[in-house]
PDB file of N, CA and C in Angstrom:
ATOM      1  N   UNK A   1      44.798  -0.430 -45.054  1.00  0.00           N
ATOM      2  CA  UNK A   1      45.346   0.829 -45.517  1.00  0.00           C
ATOM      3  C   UNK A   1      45.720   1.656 -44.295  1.00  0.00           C
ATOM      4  N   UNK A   2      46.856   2.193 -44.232  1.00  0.00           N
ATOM      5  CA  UNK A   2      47.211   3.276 -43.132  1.00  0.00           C
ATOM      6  C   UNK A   2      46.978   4.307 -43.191  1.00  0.00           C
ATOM      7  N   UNK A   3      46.612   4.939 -42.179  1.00  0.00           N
ATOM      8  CA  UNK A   3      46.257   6.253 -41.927  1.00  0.00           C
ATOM      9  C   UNK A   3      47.537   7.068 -41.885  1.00  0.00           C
ATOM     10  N   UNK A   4      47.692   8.130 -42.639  1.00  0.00           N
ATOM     11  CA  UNK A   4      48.535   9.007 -42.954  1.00  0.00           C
ATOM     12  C   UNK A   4      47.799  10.384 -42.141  1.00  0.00           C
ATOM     13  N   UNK A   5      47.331  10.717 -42.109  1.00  0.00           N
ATOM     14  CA  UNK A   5      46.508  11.724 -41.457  1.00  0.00           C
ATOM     15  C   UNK A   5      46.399  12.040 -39.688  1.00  0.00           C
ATOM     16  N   UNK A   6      46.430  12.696 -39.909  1.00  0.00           N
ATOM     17  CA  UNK A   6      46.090  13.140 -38.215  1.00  0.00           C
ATOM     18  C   UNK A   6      45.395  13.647 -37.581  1.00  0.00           C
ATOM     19  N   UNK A   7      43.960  13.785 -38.420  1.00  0.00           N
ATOM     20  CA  UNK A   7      43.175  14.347 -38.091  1.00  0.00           C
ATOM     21  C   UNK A   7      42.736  13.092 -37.676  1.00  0.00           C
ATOM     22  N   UNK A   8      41.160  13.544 -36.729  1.00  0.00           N
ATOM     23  CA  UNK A   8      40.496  12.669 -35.686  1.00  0.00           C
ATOM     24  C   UNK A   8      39.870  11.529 -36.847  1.00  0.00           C
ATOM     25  N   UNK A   9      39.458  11.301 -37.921  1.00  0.00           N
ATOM     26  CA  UNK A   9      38.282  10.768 -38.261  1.00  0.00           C
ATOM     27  C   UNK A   9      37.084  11.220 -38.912  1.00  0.00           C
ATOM     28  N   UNK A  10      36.123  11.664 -38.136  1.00  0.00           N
ATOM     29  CA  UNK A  10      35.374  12.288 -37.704  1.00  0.00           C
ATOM     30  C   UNK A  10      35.071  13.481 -37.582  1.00  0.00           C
ATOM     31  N   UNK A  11      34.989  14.752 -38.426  1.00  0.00           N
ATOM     32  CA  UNK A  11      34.699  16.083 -38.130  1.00  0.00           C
ATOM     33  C   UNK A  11      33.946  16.312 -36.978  1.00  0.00           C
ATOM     34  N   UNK A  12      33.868  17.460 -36.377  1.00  0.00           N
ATOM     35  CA  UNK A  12      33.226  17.937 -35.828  1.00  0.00           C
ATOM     36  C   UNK A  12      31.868  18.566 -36.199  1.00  0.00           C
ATOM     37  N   UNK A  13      31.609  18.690 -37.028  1.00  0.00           N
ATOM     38  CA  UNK A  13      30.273  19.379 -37.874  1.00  0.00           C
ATOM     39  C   UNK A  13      29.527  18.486 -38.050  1.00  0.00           C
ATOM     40  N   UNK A  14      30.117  17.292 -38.879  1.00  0.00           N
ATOM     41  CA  UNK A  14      29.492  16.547 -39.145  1.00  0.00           C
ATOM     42  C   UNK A  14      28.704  15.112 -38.357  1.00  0.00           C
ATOM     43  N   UNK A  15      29.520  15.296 -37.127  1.00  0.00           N
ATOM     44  CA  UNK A  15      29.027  14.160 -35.810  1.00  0.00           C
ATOM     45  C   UNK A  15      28.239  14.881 -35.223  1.00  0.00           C
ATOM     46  N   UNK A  16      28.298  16.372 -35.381  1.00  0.00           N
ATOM     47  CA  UNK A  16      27.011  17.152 -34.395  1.00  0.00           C
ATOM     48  C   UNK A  16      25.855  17.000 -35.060  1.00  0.00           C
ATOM     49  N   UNK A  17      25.765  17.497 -36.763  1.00  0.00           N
ATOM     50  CA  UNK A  17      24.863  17.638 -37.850  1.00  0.00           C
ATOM     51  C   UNK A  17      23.907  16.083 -37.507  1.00  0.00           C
ATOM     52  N   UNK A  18      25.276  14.739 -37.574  1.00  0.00           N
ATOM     53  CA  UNK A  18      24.508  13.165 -37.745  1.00  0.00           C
ATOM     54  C   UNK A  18      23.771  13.264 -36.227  1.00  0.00           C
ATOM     55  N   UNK A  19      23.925  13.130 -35.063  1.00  0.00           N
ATOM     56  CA  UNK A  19      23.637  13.152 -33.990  1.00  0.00           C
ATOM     57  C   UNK A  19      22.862  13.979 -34.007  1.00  0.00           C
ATOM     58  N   UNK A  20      22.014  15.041 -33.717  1.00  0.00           N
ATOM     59  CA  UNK A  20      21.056  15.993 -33.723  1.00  0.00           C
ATOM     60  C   UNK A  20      20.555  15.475 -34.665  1.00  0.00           C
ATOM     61  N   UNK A  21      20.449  14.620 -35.949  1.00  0.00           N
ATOM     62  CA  UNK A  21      19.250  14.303 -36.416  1.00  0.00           C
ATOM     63  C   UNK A  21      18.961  13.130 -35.816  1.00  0.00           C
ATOM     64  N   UNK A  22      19.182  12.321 -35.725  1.00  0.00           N
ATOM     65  CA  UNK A  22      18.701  10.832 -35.500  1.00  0.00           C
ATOM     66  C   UNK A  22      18.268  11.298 -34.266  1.00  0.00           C
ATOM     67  N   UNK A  23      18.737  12.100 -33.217  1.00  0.00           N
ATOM     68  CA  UNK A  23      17.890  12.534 -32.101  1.00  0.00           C
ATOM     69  C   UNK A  23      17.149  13.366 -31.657  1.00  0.00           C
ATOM     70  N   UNK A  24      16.731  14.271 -32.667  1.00  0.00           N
ATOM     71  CA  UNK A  24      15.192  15.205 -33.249  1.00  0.00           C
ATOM     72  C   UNK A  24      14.578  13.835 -33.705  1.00  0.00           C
ATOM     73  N   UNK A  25      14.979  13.892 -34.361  1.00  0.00           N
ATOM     74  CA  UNK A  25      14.239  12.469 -35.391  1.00  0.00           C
ATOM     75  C   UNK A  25      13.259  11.544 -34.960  1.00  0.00           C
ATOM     76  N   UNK A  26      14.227  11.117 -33.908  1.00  0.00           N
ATOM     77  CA  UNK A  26      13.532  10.253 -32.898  1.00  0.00           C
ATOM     78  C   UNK A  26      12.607  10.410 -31.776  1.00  0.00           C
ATOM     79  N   UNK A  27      13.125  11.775 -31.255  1.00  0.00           N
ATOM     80  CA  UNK A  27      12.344  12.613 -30.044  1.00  0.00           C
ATOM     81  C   UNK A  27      10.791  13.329 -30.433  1.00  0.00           C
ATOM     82  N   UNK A  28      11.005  13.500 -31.422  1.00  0.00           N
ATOM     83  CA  UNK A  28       9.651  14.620 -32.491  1.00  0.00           C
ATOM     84  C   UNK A  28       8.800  13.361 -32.479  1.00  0.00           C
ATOM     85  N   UNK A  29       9.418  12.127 -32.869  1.00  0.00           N
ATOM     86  CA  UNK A  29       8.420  11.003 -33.626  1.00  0.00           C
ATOM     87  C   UNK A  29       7.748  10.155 -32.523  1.00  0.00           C
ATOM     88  N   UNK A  30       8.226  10.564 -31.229  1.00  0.00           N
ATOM     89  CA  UNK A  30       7.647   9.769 -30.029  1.00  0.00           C
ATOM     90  C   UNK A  30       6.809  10.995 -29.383  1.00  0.00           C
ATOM     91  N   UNK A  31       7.092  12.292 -29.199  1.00  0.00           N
ATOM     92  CA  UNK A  31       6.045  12.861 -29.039  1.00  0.00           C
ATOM     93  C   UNK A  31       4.995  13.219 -29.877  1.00  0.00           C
ATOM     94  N   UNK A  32       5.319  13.241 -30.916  1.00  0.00           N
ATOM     95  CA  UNK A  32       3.950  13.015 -31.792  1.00  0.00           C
ATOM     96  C   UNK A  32       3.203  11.976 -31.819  1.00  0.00           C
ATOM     97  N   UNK A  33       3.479  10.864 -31.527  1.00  0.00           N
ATOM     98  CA  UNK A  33       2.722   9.259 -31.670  1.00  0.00           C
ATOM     99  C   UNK A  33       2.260   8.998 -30.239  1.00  0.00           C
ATOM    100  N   UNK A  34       3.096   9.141 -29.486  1.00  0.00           N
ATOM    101  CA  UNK A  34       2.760   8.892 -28.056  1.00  0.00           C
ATOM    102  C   UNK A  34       1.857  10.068 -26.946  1.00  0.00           C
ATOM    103  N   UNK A  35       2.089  11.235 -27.318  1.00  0.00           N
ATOM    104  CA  UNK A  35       1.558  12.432 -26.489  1.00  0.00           C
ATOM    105  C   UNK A  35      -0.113  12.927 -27.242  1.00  0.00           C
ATOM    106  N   UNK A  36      -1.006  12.897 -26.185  1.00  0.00           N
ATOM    107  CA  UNK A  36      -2.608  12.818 -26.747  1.00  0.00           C
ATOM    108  C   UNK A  36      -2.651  14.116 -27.419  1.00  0.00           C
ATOM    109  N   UNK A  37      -2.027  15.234 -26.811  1.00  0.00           N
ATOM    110  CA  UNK A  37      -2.152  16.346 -27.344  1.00  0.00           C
ATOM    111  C   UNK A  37      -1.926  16.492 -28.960  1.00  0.00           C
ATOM    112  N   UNK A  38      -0.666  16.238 -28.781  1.00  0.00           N
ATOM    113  CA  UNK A  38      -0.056  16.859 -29.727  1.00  0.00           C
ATOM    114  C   UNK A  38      -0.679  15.766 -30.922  1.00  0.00           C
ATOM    115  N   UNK A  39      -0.892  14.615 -30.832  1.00  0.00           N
ATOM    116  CA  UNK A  39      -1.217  13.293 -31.922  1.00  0.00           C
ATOM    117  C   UNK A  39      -2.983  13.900 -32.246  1.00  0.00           C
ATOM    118  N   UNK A  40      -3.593  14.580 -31.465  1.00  0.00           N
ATOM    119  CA  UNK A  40      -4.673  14.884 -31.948  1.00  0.00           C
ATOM    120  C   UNK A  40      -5.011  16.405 -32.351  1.00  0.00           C
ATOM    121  N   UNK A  41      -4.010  16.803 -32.022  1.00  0.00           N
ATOM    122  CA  UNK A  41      -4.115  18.124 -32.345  1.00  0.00           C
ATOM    123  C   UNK A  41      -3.338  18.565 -33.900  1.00  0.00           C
ATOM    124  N   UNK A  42      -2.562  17.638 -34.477  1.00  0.00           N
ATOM    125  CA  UNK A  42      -1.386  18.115 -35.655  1.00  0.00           C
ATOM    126  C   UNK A  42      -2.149  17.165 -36.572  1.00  0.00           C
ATOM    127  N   UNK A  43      -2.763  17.303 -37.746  1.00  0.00           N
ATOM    128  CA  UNK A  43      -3.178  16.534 -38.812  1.00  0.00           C
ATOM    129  C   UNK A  43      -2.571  15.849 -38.947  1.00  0.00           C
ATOM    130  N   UNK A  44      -3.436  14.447 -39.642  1.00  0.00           N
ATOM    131  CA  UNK A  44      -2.401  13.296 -39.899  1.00  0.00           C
ATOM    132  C   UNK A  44      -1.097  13.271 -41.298  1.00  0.00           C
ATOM    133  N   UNK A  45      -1.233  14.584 -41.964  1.00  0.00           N
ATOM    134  CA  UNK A  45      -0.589  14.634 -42.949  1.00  0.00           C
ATOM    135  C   UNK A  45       0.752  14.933 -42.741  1.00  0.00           C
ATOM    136  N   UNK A  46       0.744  16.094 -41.579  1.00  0.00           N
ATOM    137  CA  UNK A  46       1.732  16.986 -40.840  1.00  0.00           C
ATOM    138  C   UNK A  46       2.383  16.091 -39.969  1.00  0.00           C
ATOM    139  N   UNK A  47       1.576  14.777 -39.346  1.00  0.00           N
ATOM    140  CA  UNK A  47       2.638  13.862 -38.480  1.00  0.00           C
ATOM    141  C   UNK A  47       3.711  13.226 -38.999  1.00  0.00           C
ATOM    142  N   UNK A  48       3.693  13.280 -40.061  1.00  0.00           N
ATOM    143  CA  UNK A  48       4.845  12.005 -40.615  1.00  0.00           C
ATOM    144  C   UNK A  48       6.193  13.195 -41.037  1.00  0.00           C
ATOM    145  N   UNK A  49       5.463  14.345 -41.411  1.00  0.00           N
ATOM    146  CA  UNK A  49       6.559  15.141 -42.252  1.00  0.00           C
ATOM    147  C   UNK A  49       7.288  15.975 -40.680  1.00  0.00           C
ATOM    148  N   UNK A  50       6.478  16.478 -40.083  1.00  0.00           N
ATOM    149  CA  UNK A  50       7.373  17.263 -39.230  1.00  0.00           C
ATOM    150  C   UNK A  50       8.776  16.646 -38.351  1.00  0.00           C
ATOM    151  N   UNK A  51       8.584  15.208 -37.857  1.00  0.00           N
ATOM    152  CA  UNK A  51       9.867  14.894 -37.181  1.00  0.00           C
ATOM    153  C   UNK A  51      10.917  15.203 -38.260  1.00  0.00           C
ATOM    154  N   UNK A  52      10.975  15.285 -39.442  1.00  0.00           N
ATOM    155  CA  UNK A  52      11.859  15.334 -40.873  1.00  0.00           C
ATOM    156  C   UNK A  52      11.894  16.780 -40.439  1.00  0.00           C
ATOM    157  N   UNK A  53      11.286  17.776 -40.404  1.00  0.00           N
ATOM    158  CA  UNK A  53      11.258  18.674 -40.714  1.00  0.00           C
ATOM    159  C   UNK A  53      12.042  19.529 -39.217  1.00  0.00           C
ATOM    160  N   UNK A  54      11.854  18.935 -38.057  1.00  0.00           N
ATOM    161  CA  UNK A  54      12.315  19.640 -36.773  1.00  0.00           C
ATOM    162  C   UNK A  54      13.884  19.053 -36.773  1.00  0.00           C
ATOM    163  N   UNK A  55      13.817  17.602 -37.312  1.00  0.00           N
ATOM    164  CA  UNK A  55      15.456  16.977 -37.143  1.00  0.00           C
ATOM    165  C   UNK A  55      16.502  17.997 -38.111  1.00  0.00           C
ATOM    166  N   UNK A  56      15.982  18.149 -39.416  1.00  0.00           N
ATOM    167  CA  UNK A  56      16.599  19.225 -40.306  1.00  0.00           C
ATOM    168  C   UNK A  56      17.169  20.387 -39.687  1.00  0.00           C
ATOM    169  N   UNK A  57      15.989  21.423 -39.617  1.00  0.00           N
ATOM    170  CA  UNK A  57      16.258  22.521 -38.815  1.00  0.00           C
ATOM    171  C   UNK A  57      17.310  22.359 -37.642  1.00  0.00           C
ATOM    172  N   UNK A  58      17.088  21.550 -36.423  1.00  0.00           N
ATOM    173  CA  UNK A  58      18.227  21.212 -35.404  1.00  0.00           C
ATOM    174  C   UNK A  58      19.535  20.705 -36.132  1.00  0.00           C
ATOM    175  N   UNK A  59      19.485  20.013 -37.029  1.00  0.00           N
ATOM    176  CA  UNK A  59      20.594  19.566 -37.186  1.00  0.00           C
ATOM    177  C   UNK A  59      21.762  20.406 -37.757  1.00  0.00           C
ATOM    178  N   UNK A  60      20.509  21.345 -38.503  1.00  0.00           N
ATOM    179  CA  UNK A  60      21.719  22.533 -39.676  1.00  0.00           C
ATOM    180  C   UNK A  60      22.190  23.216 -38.470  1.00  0.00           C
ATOM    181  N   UNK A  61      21.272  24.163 -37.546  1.00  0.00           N
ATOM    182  CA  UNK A  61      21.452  24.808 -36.527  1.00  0.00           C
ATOM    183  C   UNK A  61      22.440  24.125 -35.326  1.00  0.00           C
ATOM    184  N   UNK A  62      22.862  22.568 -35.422  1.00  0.00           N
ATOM    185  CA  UNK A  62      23.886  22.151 -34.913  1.00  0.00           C
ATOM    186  C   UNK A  62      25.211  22.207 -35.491  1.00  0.00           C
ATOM    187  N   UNK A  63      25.153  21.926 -36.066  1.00  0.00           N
ATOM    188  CA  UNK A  63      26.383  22.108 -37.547  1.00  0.00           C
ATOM    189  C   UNK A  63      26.882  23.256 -37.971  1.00  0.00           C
ATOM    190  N   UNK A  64      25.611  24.509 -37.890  1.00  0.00           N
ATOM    191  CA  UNK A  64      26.871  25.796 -37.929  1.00  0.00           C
ATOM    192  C   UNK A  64      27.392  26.122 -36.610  1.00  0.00           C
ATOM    193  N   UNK A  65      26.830  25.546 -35.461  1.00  0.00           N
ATOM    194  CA  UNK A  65      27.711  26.435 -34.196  1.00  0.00           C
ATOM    195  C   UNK A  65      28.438  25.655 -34.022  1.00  0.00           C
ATOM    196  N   UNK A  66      28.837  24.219 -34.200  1.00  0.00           N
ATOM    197  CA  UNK A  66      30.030  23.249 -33.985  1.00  0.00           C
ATOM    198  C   UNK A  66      30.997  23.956 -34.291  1.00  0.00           C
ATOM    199  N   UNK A  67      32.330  23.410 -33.838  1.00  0.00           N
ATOM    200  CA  UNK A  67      33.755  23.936 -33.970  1.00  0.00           C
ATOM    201  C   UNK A  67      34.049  23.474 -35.542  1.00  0.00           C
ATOM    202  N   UNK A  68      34.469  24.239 -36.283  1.00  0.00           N
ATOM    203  CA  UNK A  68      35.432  23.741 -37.501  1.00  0.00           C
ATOM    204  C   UNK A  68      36.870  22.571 -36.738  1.00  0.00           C
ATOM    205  N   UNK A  69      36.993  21.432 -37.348  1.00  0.00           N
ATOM    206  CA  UNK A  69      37.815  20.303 -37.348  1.00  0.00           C
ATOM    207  C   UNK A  69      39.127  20.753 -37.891  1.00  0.00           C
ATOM    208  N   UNK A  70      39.752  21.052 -36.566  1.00  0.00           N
ATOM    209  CA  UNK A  70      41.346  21.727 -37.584  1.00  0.00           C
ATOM    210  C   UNK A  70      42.402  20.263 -38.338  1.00  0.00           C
ATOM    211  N   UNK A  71      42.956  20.660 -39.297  1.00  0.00           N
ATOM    212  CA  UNK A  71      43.384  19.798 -40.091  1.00  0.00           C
ATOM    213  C   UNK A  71      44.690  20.291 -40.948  1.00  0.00           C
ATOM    214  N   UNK A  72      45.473  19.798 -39.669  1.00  0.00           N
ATOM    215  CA  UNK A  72      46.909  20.449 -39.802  1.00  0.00           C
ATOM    216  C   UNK A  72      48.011  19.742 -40.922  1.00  0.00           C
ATOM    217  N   UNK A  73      46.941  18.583 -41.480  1.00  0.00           N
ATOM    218  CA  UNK A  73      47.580  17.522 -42.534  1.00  0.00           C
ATOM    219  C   UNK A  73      47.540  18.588 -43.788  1.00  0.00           C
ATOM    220  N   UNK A  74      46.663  19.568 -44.113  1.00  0.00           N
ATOM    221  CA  UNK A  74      46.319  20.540 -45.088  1.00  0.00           C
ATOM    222  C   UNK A  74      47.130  21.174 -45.605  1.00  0.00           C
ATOM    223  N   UNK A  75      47.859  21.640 -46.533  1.00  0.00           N
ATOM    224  CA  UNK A  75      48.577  22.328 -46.636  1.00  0.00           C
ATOM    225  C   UNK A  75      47.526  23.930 -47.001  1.00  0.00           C
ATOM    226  N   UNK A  76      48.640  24.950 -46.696  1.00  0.00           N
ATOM    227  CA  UNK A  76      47.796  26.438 -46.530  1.00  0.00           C
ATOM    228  C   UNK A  76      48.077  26.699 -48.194  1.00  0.00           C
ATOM    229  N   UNK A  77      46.364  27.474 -48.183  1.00  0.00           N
ATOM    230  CA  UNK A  77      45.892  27.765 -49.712  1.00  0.00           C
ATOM    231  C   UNK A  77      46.986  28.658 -49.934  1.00  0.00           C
ATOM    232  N   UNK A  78      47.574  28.830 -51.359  1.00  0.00           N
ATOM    233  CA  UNK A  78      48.241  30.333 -52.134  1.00  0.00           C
ATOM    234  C   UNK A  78      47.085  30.374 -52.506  1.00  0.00           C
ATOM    235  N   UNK A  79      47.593  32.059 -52.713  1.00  0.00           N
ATOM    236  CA  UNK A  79      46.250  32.946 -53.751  1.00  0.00           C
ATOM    237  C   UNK A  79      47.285  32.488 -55.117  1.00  0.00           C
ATOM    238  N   UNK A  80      46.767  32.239 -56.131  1.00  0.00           N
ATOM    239  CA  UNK A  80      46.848  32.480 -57.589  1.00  0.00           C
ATOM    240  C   UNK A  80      48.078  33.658 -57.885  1.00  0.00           C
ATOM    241  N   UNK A  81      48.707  33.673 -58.688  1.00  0.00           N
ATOM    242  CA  UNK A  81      49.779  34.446 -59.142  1.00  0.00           C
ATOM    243  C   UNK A  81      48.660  35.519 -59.928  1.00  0.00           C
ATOM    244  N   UNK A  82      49.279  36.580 -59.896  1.00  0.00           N
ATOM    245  CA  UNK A  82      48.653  37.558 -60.512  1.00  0.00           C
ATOM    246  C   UNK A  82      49.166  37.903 -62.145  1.00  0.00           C
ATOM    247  N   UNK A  83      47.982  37.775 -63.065  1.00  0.00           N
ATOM    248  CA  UNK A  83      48.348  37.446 -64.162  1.00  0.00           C
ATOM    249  C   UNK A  83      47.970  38.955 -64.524  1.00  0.00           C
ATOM    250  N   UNK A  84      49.002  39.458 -65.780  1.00  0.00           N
ATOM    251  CA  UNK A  84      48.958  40.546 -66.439  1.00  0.00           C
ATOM    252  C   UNK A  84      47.619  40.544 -67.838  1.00  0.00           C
ATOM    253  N   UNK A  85      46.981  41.535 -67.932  1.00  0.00           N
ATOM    254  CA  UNK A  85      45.862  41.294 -68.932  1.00  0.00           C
ATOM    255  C   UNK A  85      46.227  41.967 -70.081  1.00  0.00           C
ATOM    256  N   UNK A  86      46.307  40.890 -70.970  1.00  0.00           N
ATOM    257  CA  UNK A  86      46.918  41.715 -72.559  1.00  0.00           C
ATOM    258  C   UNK A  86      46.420  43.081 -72.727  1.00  0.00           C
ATOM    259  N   UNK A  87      47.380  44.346 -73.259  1.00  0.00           N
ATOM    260  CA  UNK A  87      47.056  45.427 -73.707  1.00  0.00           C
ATOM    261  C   UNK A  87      47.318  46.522 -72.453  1.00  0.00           C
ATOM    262  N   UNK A  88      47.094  45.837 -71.305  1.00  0.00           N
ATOM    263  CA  UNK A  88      47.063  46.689 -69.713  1.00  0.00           C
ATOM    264  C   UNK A  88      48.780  46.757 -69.633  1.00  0.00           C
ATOM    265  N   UNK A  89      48.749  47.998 -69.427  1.00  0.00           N
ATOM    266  CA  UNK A  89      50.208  48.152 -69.305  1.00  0.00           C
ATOM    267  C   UNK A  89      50.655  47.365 -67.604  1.00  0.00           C
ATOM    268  N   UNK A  90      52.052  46.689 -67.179  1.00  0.00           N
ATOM    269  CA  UNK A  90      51.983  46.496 -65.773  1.00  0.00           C
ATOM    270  C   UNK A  90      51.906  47.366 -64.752  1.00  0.00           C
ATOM    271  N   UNK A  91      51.243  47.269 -63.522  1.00  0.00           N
ATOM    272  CA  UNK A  91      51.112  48.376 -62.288  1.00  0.00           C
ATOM    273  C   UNK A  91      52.623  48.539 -62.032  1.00  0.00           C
ATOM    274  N   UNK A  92      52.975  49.630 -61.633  1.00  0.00           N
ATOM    275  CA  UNK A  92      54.242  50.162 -61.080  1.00  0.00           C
ATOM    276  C   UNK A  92      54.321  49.884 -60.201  1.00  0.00           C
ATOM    277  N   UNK A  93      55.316  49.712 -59.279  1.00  0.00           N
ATOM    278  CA  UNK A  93      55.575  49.178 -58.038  1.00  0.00           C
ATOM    279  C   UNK A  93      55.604  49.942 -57.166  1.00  0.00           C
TER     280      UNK A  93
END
């Protein structure tokens, strides 16, 4: 199938959003397992959930400061025609 489009692929939001998790994800889950402190200090209930929980947070917080993906294939929104409401006389010009 050919690409008609000209945009990249790939948003920008959304490669920051995927990337910042898999690498919270991964970073949270090796210092928690591997670092004495922190593996004995955070309950064992709290170890499994927080790398989920720090990758989230980073990732949203990556995703709103990313650039919006311009997408010049789009055509620009109209507003809606302005419809007259039975009984309302029309605005004067």
């Amino acid at each position: 199938m050919a690409r008609t489009s000209t945009s990249t692929g790939i948003e920008t939001k959304v490669a920051a959003s995927s990337t910042t998790t898999i690498a919270a994800g991964y970073i949270s889950w090796l210092l928690i397992t591997f670092v004495p402190g922190l593996n004995d200090t955070i309950p064992a209930d709290l170890q499994g959930q927080l790398p989920v929980v720090i990758a989230f947070l980073l990732s949203t917080v990556a995703a709103y400061f990313a650039p919006h993906t311009i997408r010049p294939d789009l055509q620009p929104v109209e507003p809606p025609a302005q419809q007259d409401e039975p009984g309302v006389p029309p605005a004067r010009p």
